[in-house]
PDB file of N, CA and C in Angstrom:
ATOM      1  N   UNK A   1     -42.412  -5.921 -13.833  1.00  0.00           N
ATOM      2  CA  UNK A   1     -41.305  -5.928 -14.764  1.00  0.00           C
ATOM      3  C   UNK A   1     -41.841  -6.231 -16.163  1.00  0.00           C
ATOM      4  N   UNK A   2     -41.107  -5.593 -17.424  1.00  0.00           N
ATOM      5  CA  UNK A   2     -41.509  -5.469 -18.532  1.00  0.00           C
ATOM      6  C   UNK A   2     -41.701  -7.156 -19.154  1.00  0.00           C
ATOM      7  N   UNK A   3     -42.184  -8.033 -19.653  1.00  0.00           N
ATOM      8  CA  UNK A   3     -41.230  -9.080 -20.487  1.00  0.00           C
ATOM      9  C   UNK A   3     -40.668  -8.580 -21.696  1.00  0.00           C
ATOM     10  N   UNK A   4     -40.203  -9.784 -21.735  1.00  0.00           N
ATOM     11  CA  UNK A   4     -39.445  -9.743 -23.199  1.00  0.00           C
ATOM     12  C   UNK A   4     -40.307  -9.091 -24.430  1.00  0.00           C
ATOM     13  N   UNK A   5     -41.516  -9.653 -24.773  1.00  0.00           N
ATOM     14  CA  UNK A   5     -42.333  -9.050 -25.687  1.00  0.00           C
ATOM     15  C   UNK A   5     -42.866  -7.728 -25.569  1.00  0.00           C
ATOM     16  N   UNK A   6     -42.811  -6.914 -24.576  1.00  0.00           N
ATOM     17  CA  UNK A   6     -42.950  -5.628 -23.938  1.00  0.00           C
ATOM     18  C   UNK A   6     -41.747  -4.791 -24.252  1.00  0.00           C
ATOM     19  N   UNK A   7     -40.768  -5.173 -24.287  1.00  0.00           N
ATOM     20  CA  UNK A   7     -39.282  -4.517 -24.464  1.00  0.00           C
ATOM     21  C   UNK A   7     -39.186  -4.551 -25.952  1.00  0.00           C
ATOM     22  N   UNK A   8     -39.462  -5.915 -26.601  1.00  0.00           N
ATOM     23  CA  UNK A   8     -39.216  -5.747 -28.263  1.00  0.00           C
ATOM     24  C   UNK A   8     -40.679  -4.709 -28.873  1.00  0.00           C
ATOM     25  N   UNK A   9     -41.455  -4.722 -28.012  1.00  0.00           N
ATOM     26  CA  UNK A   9     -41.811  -3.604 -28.892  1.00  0.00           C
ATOM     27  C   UNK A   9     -42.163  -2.185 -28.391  1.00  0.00           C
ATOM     28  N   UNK A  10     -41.408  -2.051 -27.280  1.00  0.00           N
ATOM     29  CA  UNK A  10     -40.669  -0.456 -27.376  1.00  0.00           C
ATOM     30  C   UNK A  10     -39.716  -0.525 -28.159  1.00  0.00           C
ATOM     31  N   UNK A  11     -38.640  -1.259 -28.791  1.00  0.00           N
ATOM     32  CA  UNK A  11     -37.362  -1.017 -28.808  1.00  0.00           C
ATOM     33  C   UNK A  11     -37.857  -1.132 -30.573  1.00  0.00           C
ATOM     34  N   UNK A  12     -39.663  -1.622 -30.893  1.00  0.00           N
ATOM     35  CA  UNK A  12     -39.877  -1.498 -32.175  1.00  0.00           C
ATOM     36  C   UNK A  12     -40.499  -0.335 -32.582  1.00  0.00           C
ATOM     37  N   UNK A  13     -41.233   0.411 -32.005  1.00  0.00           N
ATOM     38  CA  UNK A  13     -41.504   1.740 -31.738  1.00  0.00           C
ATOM     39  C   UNK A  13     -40.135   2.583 -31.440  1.00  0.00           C
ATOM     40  N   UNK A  14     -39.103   2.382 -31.365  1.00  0.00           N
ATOM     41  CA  UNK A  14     -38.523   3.465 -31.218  1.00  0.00           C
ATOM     42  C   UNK A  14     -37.572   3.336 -32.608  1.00  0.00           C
ATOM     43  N   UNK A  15     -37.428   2.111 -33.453  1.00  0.00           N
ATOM     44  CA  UNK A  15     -36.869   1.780 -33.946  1.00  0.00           C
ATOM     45  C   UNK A  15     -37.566   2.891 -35.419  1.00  0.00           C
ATOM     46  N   UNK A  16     -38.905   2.123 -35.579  1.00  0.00           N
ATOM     47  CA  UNK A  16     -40.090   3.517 -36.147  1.00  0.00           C
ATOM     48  C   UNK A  16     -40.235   5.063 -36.233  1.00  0.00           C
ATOM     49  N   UNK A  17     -39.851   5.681 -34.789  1.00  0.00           N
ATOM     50  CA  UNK A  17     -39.647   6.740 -34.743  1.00  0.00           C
ATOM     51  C   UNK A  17     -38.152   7.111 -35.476  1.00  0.00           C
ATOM     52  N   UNK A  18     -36.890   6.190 -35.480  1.00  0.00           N
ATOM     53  CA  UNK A  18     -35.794   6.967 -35.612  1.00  0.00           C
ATOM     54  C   UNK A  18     -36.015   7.146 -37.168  1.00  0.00           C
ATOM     55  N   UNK A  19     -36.143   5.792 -38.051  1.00  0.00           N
ATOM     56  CA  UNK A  19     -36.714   5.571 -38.867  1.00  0.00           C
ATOM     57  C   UNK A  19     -37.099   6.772 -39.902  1.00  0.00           C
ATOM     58  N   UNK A  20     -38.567   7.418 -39.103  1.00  0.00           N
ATOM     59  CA  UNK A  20     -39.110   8.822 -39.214  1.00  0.00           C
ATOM     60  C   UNK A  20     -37.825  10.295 -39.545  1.00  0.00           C
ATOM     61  N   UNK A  21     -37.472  10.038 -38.411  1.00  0.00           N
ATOM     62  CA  UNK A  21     -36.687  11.151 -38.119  1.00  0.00           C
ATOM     63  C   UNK A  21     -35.548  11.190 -39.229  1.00  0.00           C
ATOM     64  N   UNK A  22     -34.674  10.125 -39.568  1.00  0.00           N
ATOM     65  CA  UNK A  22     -34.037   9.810 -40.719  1.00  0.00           C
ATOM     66  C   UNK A  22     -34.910  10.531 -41.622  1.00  0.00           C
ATOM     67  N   UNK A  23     -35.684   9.738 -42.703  1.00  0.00           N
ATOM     68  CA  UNK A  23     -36.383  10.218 -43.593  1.00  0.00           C
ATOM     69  C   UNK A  23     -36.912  12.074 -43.428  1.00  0.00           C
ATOM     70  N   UNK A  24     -36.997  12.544 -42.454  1.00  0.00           N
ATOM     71  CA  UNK A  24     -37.472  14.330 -42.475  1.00  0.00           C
ATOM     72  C   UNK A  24     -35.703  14.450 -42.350  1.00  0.00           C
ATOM     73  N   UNK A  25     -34.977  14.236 -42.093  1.00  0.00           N
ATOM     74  CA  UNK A  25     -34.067  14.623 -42.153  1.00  0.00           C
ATOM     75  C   UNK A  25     -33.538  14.541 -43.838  1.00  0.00           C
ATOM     76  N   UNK A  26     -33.275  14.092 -44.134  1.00  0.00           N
ATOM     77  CA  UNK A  26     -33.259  13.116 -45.914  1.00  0.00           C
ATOM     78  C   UNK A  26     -33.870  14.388 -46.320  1.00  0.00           C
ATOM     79  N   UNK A  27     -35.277  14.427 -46.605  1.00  0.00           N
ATOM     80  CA  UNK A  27     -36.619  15.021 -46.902  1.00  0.00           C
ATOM     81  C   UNK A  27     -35.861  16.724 -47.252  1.00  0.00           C
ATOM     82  N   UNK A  28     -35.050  17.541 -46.198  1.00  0.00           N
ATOM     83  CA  UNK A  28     -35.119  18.492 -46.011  1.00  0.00           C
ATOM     84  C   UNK A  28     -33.530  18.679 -46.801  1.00  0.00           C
ATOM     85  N   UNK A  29     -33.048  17.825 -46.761  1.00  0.00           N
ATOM     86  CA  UNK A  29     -31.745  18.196 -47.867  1.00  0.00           C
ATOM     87  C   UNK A  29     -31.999  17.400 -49.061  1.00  0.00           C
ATOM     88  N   UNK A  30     -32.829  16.692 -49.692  1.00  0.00           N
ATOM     89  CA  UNK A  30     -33.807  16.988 -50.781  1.00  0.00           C
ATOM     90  C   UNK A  30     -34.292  18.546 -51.193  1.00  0.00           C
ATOM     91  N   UNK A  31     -34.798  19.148 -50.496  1.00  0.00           N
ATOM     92  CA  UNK A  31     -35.273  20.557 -50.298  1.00  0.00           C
ATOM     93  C   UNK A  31     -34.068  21.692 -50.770  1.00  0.00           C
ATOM     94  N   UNK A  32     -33.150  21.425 -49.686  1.00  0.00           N
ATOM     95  CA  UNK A  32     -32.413  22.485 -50.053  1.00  0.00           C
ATOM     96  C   UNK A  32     -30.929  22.189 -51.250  1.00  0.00           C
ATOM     97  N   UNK A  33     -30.543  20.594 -51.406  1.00  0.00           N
ATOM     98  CA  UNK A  33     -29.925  20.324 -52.498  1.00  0.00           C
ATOM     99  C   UNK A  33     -29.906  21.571 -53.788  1.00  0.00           C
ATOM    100  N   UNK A  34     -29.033  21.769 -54.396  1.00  0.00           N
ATOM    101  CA  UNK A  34     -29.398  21.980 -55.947  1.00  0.00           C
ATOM    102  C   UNK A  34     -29.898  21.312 -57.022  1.00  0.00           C
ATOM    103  N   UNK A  35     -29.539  20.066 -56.583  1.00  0.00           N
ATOM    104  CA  UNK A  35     -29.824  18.953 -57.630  1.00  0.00           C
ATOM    105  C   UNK A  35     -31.217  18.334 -57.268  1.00  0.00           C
ATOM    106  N   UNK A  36     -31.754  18.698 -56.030  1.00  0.00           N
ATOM    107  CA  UNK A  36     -32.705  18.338 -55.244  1.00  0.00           C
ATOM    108  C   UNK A  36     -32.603  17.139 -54.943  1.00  0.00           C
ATOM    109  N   UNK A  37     -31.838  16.642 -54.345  1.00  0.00           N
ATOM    110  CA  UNK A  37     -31.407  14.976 -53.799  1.00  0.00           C
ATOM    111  C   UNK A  37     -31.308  14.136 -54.670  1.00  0.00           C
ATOM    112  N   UNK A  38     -30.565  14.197 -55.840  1.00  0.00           N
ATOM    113  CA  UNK A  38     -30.422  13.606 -57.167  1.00  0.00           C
ATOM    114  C   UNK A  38     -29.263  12.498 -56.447  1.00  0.00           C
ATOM    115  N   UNK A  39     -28.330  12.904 -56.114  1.00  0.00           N
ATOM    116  CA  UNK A  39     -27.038  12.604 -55.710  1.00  0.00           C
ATOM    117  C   UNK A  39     -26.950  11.843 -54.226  1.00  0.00           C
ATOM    118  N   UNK A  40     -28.097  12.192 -53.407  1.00  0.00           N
ATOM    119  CA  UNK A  40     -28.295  11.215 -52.424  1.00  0.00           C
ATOM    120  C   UNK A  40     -29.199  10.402 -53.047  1.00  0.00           C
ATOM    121  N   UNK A  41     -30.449  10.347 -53.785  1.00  0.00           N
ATOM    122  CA  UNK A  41     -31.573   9.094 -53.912  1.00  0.00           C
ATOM    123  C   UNK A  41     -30.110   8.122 -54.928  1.00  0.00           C
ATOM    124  N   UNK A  42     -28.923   8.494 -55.309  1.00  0.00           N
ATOM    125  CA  UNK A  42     -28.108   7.687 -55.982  1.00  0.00           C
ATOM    126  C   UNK A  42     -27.189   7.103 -55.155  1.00  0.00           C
ATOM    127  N   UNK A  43     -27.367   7.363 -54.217  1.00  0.00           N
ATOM    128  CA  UNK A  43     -26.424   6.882 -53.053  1.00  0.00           C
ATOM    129  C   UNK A  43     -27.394   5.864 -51.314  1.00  0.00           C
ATOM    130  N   UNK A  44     -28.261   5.752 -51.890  1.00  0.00           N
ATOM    131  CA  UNK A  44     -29.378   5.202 -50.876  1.00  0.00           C
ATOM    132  C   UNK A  44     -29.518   3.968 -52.018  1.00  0.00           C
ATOM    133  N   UNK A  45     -30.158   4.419 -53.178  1.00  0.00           N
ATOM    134  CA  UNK A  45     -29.949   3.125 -54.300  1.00  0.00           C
ATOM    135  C   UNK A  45     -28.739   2.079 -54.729  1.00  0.00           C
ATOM    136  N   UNK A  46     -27.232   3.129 -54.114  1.00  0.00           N
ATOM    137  CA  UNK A  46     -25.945   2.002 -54.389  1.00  0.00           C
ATOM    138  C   UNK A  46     -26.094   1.493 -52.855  1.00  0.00           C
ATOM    139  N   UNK A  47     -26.449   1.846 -51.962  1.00  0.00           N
ATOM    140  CA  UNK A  47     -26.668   1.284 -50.278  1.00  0.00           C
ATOM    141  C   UNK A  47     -27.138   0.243 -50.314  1.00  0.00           C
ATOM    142  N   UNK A  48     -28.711   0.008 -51.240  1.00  0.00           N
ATOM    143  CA  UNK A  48     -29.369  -0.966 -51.212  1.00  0.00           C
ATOM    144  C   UNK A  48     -28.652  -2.076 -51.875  1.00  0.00           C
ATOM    145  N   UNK A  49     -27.921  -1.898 -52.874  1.00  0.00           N
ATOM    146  CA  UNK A  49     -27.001  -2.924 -53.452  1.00  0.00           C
ATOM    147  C   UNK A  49     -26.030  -3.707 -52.902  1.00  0.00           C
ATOM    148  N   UNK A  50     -25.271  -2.690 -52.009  1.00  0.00           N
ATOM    149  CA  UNK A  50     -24.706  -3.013 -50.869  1.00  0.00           C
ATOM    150  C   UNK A  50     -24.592  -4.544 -50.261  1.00  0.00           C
ATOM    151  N   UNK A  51     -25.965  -3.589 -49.482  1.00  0.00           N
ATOM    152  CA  UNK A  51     -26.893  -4.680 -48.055  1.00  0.00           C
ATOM    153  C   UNK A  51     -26.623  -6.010 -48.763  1.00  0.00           C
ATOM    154  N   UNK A  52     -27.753  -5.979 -50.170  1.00  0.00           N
ATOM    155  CA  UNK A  52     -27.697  -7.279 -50.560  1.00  0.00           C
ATOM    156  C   UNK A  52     -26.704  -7.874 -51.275  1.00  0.00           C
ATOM    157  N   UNK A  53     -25.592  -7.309 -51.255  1.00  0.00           N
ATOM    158  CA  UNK A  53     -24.454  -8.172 -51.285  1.00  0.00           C
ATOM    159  C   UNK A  53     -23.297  -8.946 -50.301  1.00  0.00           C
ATOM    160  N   UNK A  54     -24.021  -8.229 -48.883  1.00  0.00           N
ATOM    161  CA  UNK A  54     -23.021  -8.079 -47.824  1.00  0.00           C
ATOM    162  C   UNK A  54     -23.151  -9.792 -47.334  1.00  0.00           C
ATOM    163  N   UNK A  55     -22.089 -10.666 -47.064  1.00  0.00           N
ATOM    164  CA  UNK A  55     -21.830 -11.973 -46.700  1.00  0.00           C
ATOM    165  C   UNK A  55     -22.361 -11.673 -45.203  1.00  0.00           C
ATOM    166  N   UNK A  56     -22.077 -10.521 -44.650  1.00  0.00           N
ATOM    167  CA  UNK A  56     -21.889 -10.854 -43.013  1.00  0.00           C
ATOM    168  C   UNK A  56     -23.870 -10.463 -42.267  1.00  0.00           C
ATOM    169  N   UNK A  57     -24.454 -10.336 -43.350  1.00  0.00           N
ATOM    170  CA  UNK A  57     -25.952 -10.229 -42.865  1.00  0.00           C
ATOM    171  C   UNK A  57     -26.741 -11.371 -42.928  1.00  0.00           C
ATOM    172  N   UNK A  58     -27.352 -11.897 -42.241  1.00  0.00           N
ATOM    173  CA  UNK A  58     -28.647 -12.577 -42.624  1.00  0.00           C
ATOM    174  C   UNK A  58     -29.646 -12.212 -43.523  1.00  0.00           C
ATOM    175  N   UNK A  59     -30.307 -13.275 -44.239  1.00  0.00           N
ATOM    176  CA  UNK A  59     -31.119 -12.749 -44.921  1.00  0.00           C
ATOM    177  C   UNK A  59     -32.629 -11.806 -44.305  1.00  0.00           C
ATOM    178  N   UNK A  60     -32.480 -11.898 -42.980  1.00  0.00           N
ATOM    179  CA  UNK A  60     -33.305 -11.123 -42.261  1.00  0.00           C
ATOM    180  C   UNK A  60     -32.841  -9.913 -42.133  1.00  0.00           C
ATOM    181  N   UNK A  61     -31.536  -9.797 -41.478  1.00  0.00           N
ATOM    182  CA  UNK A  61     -30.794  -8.297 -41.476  1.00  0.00           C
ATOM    183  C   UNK A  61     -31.001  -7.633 -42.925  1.00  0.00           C
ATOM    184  N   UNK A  62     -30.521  -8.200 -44.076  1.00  0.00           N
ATOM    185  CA  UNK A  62     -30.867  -7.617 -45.600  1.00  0.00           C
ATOM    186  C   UNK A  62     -32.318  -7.263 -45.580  1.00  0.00           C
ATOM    187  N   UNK A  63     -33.154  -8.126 -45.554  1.00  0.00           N
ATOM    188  CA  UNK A  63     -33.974  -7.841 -45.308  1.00  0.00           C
ATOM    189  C   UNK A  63     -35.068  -6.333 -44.836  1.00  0.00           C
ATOM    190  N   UNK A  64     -34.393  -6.433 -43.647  1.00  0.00           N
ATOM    191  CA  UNK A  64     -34.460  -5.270 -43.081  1.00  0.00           C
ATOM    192  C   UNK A  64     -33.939  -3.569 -43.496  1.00  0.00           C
ATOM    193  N   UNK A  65     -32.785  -4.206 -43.237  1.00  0.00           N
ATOM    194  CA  UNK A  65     -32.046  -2.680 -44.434  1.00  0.00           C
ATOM    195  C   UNK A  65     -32.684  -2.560 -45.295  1.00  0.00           C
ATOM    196  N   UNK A  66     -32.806  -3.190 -46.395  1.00  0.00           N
ATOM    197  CA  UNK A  66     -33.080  -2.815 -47.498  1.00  0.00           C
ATOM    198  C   UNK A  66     -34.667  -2.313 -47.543  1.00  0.00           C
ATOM    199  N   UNK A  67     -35.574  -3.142 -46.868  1.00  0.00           N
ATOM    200  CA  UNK A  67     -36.906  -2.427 -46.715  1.00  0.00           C
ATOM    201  C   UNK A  67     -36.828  -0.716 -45.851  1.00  0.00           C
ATOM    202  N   UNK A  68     -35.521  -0.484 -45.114  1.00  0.00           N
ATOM    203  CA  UNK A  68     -35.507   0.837 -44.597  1.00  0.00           C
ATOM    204  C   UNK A  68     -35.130   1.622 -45.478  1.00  0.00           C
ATOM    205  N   UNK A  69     -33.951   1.365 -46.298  1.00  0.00           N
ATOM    206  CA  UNK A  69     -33.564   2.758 -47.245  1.00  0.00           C
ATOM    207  C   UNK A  69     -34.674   2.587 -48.641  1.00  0.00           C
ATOM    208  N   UNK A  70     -35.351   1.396 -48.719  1.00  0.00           N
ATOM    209  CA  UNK A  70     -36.386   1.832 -50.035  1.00  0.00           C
ATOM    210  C   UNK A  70     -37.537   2.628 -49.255  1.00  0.00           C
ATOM    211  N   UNK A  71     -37.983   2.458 -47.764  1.00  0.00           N
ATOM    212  CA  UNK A  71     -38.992   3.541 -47.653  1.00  0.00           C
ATOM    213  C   UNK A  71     -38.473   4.593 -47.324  1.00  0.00           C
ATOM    214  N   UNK A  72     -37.075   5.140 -47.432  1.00  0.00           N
ATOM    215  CA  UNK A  72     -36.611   6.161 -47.536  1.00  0.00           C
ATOM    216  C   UNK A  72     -36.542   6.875 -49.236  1.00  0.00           C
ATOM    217  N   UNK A  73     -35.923   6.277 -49.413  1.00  0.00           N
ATOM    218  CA  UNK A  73     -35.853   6.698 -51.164  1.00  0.00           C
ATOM    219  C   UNK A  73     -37.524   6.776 -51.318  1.00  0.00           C
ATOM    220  N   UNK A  74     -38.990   6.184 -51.054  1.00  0.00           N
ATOM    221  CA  UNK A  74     -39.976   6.360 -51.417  1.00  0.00           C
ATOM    222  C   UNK A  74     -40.130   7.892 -50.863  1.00  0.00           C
ATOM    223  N   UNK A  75     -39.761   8.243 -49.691  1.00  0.00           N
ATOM    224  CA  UNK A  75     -40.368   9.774 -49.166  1.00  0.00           C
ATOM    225  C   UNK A  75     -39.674  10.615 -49.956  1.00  0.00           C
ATOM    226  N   UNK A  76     -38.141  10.228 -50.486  1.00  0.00           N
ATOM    227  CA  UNK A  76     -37.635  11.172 -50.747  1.00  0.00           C
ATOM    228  C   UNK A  76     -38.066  11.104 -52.290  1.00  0.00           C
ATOM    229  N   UNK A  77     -39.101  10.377 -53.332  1.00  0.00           N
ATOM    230  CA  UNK A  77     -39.649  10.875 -54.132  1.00  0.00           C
ATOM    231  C   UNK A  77     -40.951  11.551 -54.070  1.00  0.00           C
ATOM    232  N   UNK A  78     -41.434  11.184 -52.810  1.00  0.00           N
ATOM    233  CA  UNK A  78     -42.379  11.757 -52.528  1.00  0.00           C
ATOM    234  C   UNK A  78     -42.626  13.607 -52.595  1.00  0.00           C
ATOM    235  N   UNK A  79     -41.238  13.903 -51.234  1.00  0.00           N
ATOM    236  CA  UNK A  79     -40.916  15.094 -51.291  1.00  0.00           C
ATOM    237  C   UNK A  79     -40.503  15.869 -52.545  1.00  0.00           C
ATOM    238  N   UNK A  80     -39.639  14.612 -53.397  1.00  0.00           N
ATOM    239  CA  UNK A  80     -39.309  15.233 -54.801  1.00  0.00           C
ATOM    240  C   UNK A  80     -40.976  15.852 -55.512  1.00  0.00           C
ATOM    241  N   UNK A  81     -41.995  14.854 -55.434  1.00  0.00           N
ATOM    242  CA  UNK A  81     -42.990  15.134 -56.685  1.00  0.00           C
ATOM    243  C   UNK A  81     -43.743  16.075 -55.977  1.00  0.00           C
ATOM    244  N   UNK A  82     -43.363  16.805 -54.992  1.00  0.00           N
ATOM    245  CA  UNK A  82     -44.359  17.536 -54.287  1.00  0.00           C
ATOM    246  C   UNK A  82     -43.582  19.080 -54.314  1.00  0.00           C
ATOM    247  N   UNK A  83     -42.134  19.138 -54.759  1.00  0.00           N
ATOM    248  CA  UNK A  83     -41.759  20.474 -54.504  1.00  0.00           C
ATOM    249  C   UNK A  83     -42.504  20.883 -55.705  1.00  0.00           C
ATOM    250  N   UNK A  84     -42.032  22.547 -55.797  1.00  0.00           N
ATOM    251  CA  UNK A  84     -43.004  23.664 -56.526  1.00  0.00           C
ATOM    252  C   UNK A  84     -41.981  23.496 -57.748  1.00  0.00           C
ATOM    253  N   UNK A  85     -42.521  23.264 -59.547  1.00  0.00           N
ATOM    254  CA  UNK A  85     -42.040  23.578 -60.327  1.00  0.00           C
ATOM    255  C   UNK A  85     -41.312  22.126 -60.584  1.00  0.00           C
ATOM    256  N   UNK A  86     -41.964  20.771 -60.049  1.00  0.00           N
ATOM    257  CA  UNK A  86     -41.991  19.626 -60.662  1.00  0.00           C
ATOM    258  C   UNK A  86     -42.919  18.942 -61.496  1.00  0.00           C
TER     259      UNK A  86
END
């Protein structure tokens, strides 16, 4: 049987992968946007404001969020400085 420390880190590896999958998802309507994700990286940035205003999180939960949608907003400048004709 798994322990406990065996389970938290599948459940942290999978947490990683979704993570991933978010961001190529993001990534690809960046791509096809007109504005090229002008209007979402402005809406991941009012998210982060959010989190850290929210009473009902821990400062660990904030924490957390907020380190997920800034390495989101990082790919999605990434993808920004990498399309053709930036």
């Amino acid at each position: 049987m798994d322990t406990l420390e065996d389970q938290i880190e599948v459940i942290a590896g999978q947490l990683v992968a979704q993570g991933m999958l978010v961001q190529i998802l993001l990534s690809q309507l960046v791509l096809v946007s007109k504005d090229n994700g002008a209007v979402l990286q402005q809406a991941l940035a009012d998210g982060i404001e959010v989190m850290q205003r929210n009473p009902h999180l821990t400062t660990r939960e904030k924490f957390g969020a907020v380190r997920t949608i800034e390495d989101a907003l990082d790919t999605l400048e990434q993808v920004r400085a990498a399309m053709p004709g930036r």
